[in-house]
N, C-alpha and C. Protein backbone atom coordinates (compact mmCIF):
# COMPACT_ATOMS: atom_id res chain seq x y z
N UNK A 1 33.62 -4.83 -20.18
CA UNK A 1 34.20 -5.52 -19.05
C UNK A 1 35.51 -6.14 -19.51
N UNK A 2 36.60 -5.89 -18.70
CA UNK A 2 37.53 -6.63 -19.24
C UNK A 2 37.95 -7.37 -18.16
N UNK A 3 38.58 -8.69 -18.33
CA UNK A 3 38.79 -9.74 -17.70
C UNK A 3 40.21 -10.37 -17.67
N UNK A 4 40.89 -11.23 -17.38
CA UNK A 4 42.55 -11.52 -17.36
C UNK A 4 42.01 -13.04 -17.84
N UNK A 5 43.04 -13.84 -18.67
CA UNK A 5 42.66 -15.29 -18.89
C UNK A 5 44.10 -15.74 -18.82
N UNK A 6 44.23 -16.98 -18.20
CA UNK A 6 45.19 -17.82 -18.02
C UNK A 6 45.41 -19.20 -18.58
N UNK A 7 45.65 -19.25 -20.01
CA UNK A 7 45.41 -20.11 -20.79
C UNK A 7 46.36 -21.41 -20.87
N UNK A 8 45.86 -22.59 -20.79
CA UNK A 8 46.19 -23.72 -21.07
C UNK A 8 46.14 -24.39 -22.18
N UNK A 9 46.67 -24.30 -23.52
CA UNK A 9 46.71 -24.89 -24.81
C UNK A 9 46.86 -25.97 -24.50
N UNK A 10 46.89 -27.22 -25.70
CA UNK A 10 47.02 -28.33 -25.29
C UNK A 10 46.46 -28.89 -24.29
N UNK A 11 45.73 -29.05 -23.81
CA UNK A 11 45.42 -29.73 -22.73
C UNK A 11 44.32 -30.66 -23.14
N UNK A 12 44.07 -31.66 -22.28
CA UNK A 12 43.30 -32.98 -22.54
C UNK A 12 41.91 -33.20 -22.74
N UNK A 13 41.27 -32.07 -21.81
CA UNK A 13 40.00 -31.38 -21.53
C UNK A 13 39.76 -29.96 -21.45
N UNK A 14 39.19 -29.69 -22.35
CA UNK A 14 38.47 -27.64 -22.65
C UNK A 14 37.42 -27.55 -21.47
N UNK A 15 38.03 -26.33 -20.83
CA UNK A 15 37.20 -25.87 -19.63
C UNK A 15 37.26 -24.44 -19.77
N UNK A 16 36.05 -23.78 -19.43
CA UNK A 16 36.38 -22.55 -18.46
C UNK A 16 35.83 -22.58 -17.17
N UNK A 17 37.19 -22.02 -16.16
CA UNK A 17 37.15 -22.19 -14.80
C UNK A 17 37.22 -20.32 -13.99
N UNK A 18 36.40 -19.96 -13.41
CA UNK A 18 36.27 -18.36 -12.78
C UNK A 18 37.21 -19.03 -11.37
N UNK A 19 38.43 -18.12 -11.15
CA UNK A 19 39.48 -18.22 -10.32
C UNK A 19 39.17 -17.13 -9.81
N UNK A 20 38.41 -16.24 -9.78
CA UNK A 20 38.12 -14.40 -9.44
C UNK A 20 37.49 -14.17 -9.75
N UNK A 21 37.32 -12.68 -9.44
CA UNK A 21 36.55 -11.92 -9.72
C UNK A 21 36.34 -11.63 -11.09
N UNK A 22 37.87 -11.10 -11.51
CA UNK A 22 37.83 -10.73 -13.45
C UNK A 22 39.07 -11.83 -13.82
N UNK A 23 39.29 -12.91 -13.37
CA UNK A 23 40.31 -13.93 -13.68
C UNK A 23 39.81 -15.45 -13.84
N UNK A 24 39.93 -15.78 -15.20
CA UNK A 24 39.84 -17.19 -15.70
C UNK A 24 40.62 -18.26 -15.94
N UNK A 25 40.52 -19.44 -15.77
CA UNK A 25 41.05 -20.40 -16.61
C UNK A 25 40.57 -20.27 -17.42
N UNK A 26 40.61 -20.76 -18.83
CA UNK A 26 40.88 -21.43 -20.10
C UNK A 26 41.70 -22.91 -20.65
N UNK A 27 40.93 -23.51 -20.60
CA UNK A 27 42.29 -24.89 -21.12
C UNK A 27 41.51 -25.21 -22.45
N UNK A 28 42.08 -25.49 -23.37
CA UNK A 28 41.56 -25.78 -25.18
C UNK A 28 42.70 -26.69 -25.80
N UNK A 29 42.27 -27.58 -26.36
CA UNK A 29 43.15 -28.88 -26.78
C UNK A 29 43.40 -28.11 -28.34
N UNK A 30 43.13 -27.35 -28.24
CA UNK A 30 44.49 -26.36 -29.60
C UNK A 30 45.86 -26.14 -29.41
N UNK A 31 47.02 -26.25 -30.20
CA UNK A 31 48.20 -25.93 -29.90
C UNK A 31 48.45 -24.50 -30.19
N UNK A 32 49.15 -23.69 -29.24
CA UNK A 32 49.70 -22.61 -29.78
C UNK A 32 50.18 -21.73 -30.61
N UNK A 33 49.55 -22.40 -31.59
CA UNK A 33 50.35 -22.05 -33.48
C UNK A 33 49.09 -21.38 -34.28
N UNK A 34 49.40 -20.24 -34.89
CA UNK A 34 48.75 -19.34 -35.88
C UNK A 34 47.52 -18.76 -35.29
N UNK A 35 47.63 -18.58 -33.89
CA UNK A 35 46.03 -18.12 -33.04
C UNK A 35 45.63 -18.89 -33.10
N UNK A 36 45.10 -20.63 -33.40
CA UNK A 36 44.12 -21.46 -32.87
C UNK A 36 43.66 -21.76 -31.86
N UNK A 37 45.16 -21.57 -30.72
CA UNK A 37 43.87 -21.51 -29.15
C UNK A 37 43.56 -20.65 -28.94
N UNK A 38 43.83 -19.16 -29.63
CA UNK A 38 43.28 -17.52 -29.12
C UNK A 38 41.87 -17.82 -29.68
N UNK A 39 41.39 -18.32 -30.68
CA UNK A 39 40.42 -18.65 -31.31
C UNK A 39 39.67 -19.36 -30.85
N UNK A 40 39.75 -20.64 -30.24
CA UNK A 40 39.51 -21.58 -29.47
C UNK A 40 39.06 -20.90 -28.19
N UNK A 41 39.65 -20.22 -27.82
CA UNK A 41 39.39 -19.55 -26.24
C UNK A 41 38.13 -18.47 -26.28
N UNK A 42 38.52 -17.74 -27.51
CA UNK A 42 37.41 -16.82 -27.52
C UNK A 42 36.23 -18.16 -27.97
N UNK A 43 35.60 -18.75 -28.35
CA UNK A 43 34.53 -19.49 -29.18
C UNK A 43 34.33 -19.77 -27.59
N UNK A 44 35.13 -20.75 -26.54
CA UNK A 44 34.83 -21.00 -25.05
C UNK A 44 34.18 -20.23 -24.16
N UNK A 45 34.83 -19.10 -24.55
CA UNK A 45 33.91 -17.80 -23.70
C UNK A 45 32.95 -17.63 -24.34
N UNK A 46 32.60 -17.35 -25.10
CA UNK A 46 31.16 -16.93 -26.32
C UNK A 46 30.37 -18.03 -25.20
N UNK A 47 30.93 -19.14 -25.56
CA UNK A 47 29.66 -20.12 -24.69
C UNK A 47 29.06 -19.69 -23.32
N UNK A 48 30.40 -19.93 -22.68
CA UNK A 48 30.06 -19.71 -21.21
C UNK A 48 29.65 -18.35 -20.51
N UNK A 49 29.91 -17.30 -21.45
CA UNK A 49 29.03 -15.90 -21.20
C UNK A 49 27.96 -15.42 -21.68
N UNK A 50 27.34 -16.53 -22.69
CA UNK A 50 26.35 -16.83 -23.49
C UNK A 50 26.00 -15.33 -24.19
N UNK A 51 27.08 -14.97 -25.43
CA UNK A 51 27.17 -13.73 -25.89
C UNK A 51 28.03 -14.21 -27.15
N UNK A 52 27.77 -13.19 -28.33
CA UNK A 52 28.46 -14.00 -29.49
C UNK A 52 30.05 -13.78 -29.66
N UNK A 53 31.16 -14.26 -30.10
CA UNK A 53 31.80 -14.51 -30.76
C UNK A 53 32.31 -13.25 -30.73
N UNK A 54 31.73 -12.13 -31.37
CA UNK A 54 32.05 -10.93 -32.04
C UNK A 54 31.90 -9.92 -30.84
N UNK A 55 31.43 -10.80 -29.59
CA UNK A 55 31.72 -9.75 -28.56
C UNK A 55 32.95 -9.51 -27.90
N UNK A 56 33.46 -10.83 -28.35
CA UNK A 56 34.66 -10.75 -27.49
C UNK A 56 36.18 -10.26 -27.91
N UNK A 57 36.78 -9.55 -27.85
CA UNK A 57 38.07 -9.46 -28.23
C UNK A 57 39.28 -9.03 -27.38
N UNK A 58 40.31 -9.76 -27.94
CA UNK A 58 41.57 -10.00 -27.25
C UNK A 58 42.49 -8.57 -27.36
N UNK A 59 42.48 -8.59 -26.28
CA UNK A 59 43.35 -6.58 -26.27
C UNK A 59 44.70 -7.16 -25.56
N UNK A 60 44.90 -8.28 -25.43
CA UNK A 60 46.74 -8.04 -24.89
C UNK A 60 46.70 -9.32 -24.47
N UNK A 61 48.57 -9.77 -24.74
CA UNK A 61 48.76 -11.11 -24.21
C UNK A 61 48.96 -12.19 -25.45
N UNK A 62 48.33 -11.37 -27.17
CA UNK A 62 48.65 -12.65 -28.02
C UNK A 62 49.04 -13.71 -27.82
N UNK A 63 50.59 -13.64 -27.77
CA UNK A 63 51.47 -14.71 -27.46
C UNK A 63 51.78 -15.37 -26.02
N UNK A 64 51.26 -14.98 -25.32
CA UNK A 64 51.62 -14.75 -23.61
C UNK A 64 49.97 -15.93 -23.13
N UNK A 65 50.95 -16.61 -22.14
CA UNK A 65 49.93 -17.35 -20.90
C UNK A 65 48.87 -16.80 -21.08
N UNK A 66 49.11 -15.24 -20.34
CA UNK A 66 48.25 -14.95 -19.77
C UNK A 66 47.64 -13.29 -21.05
N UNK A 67 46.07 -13.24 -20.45
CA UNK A 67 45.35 -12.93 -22.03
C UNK A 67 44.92 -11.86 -21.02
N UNK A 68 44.25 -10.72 -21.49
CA UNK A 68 43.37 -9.57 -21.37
C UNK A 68 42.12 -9.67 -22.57
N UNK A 69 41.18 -9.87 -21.96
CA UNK A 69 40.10 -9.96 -22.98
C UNK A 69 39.13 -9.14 -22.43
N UNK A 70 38.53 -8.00 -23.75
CA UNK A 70 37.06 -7.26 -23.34
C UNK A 70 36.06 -8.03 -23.52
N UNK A 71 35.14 -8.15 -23.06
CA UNK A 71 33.91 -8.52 -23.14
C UNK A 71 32.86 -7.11 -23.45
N UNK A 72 32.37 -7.36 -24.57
CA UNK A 72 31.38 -6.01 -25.09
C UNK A 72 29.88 -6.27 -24.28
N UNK A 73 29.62 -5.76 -24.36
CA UNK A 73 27.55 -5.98 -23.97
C UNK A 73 26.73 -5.92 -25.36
N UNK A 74 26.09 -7.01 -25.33
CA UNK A 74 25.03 -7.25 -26.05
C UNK A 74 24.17 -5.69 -25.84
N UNK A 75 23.96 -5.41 -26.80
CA UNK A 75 22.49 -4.17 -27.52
C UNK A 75 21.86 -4.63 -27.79
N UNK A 76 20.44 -4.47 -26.75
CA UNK A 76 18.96 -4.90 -27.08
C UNK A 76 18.58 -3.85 -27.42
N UNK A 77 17.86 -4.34 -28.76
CA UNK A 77 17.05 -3.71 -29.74
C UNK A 77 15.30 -2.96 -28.49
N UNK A 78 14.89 -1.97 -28.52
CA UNK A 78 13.47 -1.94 -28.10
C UNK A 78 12.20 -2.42 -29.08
């Protein structure tokens, strides 16, 4: 699944907010420097899609507002 994120670094309070269908807020009191809020953002989603860490990765937007992130699916074992 891939999704669009509209990120707010710096900010006062870490949220994720569903604006859409496949479109998020993100706000993370990380500053913009060396990926710490790309980092920060992914760990936010891990939570709120309750899926690990390693599911998530950033396919476009590094440096940019606005993010493209896949979301993988968890593999249950039988």
């Amino acid at each position: 699944m891939l999704i669009k994120v509209k990120a707010k670094p710096k900010a006062k309070e870490e949220y994720v907010k569903r604006l859409g269908e496949d479109l998020y807020e993100v706000a993370v009191k990380e500053a913009p420097e060396k990926g710490r809020a790309n980092t920060r953002i992914v760990e936010l989603l891990s939570e709120y899609f309750g899926i690990r860490k390693d599911k998530i990765r950033l396919v476009g937007g590094e440096t940019s507002k606005f993010k493209l992130i896949q979301i993988l699916r968890e593999e249950h074992q039988p």
